[in-house]
Protein backbone atom coordinates (compact mmCIF):
# COMPACT_ATOMS: atom_id res chain seq x y z
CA UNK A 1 129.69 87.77 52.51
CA UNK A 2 130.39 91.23 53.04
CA UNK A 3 129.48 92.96 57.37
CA UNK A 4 127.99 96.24 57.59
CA UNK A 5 127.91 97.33 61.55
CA UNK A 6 124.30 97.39 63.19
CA UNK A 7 123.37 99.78 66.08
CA UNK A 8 126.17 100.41 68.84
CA UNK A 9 126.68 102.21 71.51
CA UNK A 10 129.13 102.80 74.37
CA UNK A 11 129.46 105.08 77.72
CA UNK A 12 130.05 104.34 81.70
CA UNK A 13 127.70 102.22 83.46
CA UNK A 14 126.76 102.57 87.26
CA UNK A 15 128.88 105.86 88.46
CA UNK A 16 127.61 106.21 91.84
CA UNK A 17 127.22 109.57 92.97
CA UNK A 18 126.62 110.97 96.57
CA UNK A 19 125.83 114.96 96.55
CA UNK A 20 125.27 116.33 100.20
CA UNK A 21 123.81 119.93 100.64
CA UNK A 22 124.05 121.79 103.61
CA UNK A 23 121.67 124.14 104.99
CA UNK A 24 122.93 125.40 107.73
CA UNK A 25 123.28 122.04 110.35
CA UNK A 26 120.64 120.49 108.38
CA UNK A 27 121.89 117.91 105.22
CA UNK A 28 120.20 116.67 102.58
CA UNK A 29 121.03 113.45 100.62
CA UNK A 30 121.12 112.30 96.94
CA UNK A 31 122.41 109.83 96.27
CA UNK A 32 122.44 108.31 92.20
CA UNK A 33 123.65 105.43 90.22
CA UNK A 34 124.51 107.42 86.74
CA UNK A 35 124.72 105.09 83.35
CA UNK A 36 125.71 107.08 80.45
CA UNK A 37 125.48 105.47 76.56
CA UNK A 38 126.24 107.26 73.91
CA UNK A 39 125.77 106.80 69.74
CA UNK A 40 126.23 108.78 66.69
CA UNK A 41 129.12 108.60 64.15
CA UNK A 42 131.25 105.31 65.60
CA UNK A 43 131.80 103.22 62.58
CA UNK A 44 135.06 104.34 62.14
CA UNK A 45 136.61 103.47 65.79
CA UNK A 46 135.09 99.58 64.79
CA UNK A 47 136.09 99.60 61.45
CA UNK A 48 140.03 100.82 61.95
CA UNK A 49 140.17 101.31 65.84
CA UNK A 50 140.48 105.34 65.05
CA UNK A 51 139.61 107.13 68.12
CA UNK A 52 138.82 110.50 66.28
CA UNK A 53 135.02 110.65 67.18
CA UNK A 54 135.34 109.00 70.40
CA UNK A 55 134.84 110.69 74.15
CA UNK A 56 136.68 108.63 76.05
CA UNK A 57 134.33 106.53 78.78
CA UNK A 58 136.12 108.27 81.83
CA UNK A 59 135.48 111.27 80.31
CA UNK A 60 131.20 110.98 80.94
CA UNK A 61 132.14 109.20 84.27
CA UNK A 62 134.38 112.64 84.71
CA UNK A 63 131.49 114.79 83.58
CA UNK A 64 128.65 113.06 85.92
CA UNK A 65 131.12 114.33 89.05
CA UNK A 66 131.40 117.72 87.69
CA UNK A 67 127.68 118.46 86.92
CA UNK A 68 126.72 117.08 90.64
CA UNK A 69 128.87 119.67 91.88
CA UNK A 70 128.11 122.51 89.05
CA UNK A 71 124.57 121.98 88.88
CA UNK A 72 123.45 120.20 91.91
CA UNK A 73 120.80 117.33 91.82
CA UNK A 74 117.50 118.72 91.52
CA UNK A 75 115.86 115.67 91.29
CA UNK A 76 117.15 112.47 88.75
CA UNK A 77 115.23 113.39 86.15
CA UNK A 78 116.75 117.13 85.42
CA UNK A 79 119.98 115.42 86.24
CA UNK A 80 119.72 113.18 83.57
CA UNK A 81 118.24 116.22 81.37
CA UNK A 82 121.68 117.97 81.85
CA UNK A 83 124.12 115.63 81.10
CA UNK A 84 122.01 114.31 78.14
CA UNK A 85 122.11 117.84 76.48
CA UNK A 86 125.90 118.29 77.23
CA UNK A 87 126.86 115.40 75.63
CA UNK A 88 125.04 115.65 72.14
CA UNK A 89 125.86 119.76 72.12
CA UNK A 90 129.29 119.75 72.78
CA UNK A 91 130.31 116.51 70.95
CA UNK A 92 129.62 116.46 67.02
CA UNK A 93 129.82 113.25 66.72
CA UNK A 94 127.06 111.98 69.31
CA UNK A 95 123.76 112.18 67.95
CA UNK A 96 122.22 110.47 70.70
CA UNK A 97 123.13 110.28 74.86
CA UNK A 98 120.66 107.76 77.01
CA UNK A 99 121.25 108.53 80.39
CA UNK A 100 119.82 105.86 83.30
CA UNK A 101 119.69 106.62 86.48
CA UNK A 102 118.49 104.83 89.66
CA UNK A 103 117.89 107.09 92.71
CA UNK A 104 118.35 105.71 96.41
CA UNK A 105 116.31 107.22 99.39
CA UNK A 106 117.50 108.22 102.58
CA UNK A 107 115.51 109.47 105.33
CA UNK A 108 116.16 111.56 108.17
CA UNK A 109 116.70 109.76 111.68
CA UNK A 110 114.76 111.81 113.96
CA UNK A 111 115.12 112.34 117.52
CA UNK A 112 118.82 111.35 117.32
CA UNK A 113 120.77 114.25 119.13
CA UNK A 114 121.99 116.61 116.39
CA UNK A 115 120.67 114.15 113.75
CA UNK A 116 119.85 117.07 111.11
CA UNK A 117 122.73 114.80 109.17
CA UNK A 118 121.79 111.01 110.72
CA UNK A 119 120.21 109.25 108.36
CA UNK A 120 119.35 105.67 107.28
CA UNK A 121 118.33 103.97 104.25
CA UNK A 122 115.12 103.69 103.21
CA UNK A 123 113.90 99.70 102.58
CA UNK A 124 111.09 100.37 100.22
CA UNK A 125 111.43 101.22 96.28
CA UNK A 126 114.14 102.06 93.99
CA UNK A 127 113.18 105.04 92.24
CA UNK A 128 114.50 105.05 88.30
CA UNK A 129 114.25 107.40 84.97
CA UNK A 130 115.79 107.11 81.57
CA UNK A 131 116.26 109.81 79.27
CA UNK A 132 117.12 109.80 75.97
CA UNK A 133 118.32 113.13 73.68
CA UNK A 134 118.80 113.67 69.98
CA UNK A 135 119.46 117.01 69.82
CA UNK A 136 115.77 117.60 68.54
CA UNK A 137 113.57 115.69 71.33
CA UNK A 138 113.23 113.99 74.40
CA UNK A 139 111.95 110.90 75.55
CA UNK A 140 111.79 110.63 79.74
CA UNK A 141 110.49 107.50 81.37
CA UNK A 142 110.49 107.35 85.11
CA UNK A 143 109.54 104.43 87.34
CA UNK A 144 110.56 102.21 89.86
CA UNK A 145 110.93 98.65 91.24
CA UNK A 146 111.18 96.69 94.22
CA UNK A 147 108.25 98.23 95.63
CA UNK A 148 106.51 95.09 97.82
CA UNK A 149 102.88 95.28 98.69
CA UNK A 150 100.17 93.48 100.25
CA UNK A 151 96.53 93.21 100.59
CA UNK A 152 95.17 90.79 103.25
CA UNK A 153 92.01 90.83 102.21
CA UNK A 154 89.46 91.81 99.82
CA UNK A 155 90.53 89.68 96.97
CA UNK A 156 89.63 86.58 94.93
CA UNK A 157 90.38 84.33 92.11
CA UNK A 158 87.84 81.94 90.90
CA UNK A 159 85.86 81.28 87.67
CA UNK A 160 89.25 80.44 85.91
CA UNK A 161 89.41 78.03 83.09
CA UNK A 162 90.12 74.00 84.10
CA UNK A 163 91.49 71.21 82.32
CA UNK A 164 92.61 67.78 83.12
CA UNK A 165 96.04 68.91 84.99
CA UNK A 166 94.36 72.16 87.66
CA UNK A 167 94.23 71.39 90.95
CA UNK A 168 94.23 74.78 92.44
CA UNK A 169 91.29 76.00 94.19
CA UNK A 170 89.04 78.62 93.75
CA UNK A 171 89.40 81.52 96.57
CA UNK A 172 86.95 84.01 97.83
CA UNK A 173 88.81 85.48 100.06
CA UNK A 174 93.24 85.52 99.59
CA UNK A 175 96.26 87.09 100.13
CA UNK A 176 96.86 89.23 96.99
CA UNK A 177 100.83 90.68 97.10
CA UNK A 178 103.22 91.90 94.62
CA UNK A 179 106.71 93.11 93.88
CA UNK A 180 105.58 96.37 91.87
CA UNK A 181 108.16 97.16 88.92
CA UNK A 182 106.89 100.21 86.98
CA UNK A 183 107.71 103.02 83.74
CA UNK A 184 105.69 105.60 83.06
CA UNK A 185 106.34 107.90 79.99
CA UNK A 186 105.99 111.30 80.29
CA UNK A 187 104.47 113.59 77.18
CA UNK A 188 106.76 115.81 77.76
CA UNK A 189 109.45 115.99 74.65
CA UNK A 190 110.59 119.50 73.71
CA UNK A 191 112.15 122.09 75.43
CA UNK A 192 109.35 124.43 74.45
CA UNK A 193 107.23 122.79 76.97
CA UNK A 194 106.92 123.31 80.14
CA UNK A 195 108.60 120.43 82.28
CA UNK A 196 106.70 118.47 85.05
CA UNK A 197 107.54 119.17 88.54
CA UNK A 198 109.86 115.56 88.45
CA UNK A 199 109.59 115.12 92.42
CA UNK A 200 106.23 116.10 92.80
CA UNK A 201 104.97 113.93 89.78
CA UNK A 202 106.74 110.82 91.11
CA UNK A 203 105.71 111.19 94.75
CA UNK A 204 101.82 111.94 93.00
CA UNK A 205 102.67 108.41 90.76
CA UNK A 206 103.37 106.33 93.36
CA UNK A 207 100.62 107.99 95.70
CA UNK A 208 97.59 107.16 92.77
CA UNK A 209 99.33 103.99 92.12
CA UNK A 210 99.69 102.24 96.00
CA UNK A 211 95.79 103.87 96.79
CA UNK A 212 94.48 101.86 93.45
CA UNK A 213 95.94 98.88 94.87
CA UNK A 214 94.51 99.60 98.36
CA UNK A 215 91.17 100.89 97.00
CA UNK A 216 90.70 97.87 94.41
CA UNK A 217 88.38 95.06 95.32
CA UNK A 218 90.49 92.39 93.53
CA UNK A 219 89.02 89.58 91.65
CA UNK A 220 92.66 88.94 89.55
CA UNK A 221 95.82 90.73 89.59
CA UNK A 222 95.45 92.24 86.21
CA UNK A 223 92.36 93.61 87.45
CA UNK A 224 94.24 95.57 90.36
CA UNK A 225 97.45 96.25 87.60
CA UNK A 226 94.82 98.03 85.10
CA UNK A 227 93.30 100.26 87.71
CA UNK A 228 96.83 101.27 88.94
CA UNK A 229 97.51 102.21 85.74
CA UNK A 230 94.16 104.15 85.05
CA UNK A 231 94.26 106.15 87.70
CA UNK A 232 97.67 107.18 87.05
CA UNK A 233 96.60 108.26 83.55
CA UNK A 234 93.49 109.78 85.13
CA UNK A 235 95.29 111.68 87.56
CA UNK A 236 98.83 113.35 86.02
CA UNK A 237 97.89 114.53 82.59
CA UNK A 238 101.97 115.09 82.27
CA UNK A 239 102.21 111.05 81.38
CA UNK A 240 100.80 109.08 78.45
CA UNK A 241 101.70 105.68 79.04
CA UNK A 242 102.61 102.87 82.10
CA UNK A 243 103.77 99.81 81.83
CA UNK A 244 103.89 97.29 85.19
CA UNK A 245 105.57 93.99 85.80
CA UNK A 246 103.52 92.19 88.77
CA UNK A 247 105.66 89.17 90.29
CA UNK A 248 102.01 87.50 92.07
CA UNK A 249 104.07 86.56 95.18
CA UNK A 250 101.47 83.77 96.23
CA UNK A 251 100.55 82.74 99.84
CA UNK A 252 98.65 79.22 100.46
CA UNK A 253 97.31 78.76 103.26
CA UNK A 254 98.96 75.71 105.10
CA UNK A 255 97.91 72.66 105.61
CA UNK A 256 97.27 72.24 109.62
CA UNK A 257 95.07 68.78 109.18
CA UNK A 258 97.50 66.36 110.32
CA UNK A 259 97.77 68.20 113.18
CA UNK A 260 93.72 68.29 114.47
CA UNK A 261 93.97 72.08 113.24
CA UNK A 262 91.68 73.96 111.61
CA UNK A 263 93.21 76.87 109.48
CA UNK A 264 90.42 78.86 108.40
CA UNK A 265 90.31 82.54 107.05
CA UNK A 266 87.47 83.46 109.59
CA UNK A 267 89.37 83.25 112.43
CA UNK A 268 93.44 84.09 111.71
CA UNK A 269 94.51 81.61 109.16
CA UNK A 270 98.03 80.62 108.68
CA UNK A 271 99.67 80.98 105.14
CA UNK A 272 103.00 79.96 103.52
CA UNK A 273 104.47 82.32 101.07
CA UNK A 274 105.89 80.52 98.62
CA UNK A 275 108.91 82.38 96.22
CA UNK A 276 108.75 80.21 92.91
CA UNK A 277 107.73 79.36 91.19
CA UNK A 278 105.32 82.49 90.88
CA UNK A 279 102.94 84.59 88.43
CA UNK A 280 103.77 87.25 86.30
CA UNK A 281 101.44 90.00 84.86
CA UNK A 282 102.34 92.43 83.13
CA UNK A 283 100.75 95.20 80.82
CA UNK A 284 100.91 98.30 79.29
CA UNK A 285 97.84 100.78 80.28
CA UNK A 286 97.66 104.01 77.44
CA UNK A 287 96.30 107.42 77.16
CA UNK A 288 93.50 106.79 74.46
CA UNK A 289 95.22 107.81 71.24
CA UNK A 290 98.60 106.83 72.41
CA UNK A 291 101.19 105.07 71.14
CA UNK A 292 102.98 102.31 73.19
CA UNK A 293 106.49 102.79 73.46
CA UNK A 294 107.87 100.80 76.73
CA UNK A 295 109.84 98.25 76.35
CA UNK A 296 108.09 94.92 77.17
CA UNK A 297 110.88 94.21 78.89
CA UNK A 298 111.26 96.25 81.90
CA UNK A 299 115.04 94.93 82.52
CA UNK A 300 115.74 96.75 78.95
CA UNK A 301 115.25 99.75 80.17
């Protein structure tokens, strides 16, 4: 039977990229891991191995270097909005340029001497964006993972279905934590239209998004992931649609009996937190009107 070629796509994963700007004896970090892919008119380089249409790979990873230092990095997102546009203008054959990028945060070191450039790596979230150009629109999604939080209190689980094989107990009062992964689409997809503040919208994200979970009186996860999402969508107008991936990283509270001790809530109880197997949530919380266009799969993007 006769092959036709399906979709395809090629480019330099993970060029890390370190741009420090001075002002004055004051520095100020970026610091990127760049994927660029890249599709349009390939069949030819599969079919016959012709190069004709083909930017060599070294070539983006070449390109990435050059616009940190050309352009500076305004924030990832802008970043991403530069190289995305050079690649489909300037090459005829590229219809298409996806550009991920994952950002790393440092922060300042204060009080250390002439630490205006001392610095140490933040241990919270990994910030992330995607965008994607065709030469007539744009699609940005933003997010992040590896954010870890925890309420001590002021959530349950009970009421749940049982069968013959449950044996977990109902709890009115738990641990509820979670390793947040999270995109959020922006509306933004023309050049015609005036482009979010990218820093300011992320830091305002994550701000509506760990108060929600604070703020939340829990009686499930998904109850907590829905209002992080709604008040995200309440709050930034700039972003139709988030998607979250909720790891329930569960803590039991151990068992002290054999050991005359009674581990009770009321008065400091002691917990194990257990790493797997574990829950996963996950949703998709939309603009009414909008379209879902996340990938279910948050690793897939």
């Amino acid at each position: 039977m006769p092959t036709i070629l399906g979709q395809n796509q090629y480019g330099k994963a993970e060029n890390r990229v370190v741009k420090i700007t001075r002002d004055g004896a004051t520095h100020h970090i970026k610091d990127l891991n760049v994927s660029v892919s890249l599709s349009g008119d390939m069949e030819e380089v599969h079919y016959s191995g012709s190069n004709a249409n083909v930017l060599p790979t070294d070539t983006t990873k070449n390109t990435v270097y050059a616009f940190a230092k050309q352009y500076g990095i305004e924030s990832a997102e802008q970043f991403g909005i530069h190289l995305a546009r050079h690649f489909v203008t300037s090459q005829e054959p590229i219809r298409t340029a996806r550009i991920r990028i994952e950002e790393y945060a440092w922060e300042r070191i204060e009080n250390a001497g002439q630490g205006a450039h001392s610095f140490v790596r933040k241990g919270q979230e990994t910030r992330l964006t995607q965008i994607t150009y065709d030469g007539e629109g744009w699609e940005v999604v933003s997010g992040l993972k590896d954010l870890v939080v925890m309420n001590s209190t002021n959530s349950e689980f009970w009421g749940y279905v049982k069968d013959e094989y449950t044996t977990l107990p109902e709890a009115y009062d738990r641990i509820l934590a979670t390793e947040v992964s999270s995109r959020w689409r922006f509306n933004w997809t023309d050049d015609e239209q005036e482009a979010p503040d990218w820093d300011t919208s992320y830091e305002q994200v994550k701000e509506h998004m760990l108060r929600a979970f604070a703020e939340t009186y829990s009686l499930s996860l998904q109850q907590t992931l829905y209002r992080m999402g709604a008040r995200i969508i309440d709050h930034r107008d700039e972003i139709d649609e988030v998607r979250f991936s909720l790891p329930n990283k569960h803590h039991f509270l151990a068992d002290l009996e054999p050991f005359g001790l009674k581990n009770d809530t009321a008065d400091g109880a002691v917990y194990f937190a257990a790493d797997r197997p574990y829950g996963l949530i996950e949703a998709t919380v939309l603009r009414d009107g909008c379209e879902a266009r996340i990938p279910v799969d948050l690793s897939n993007l």
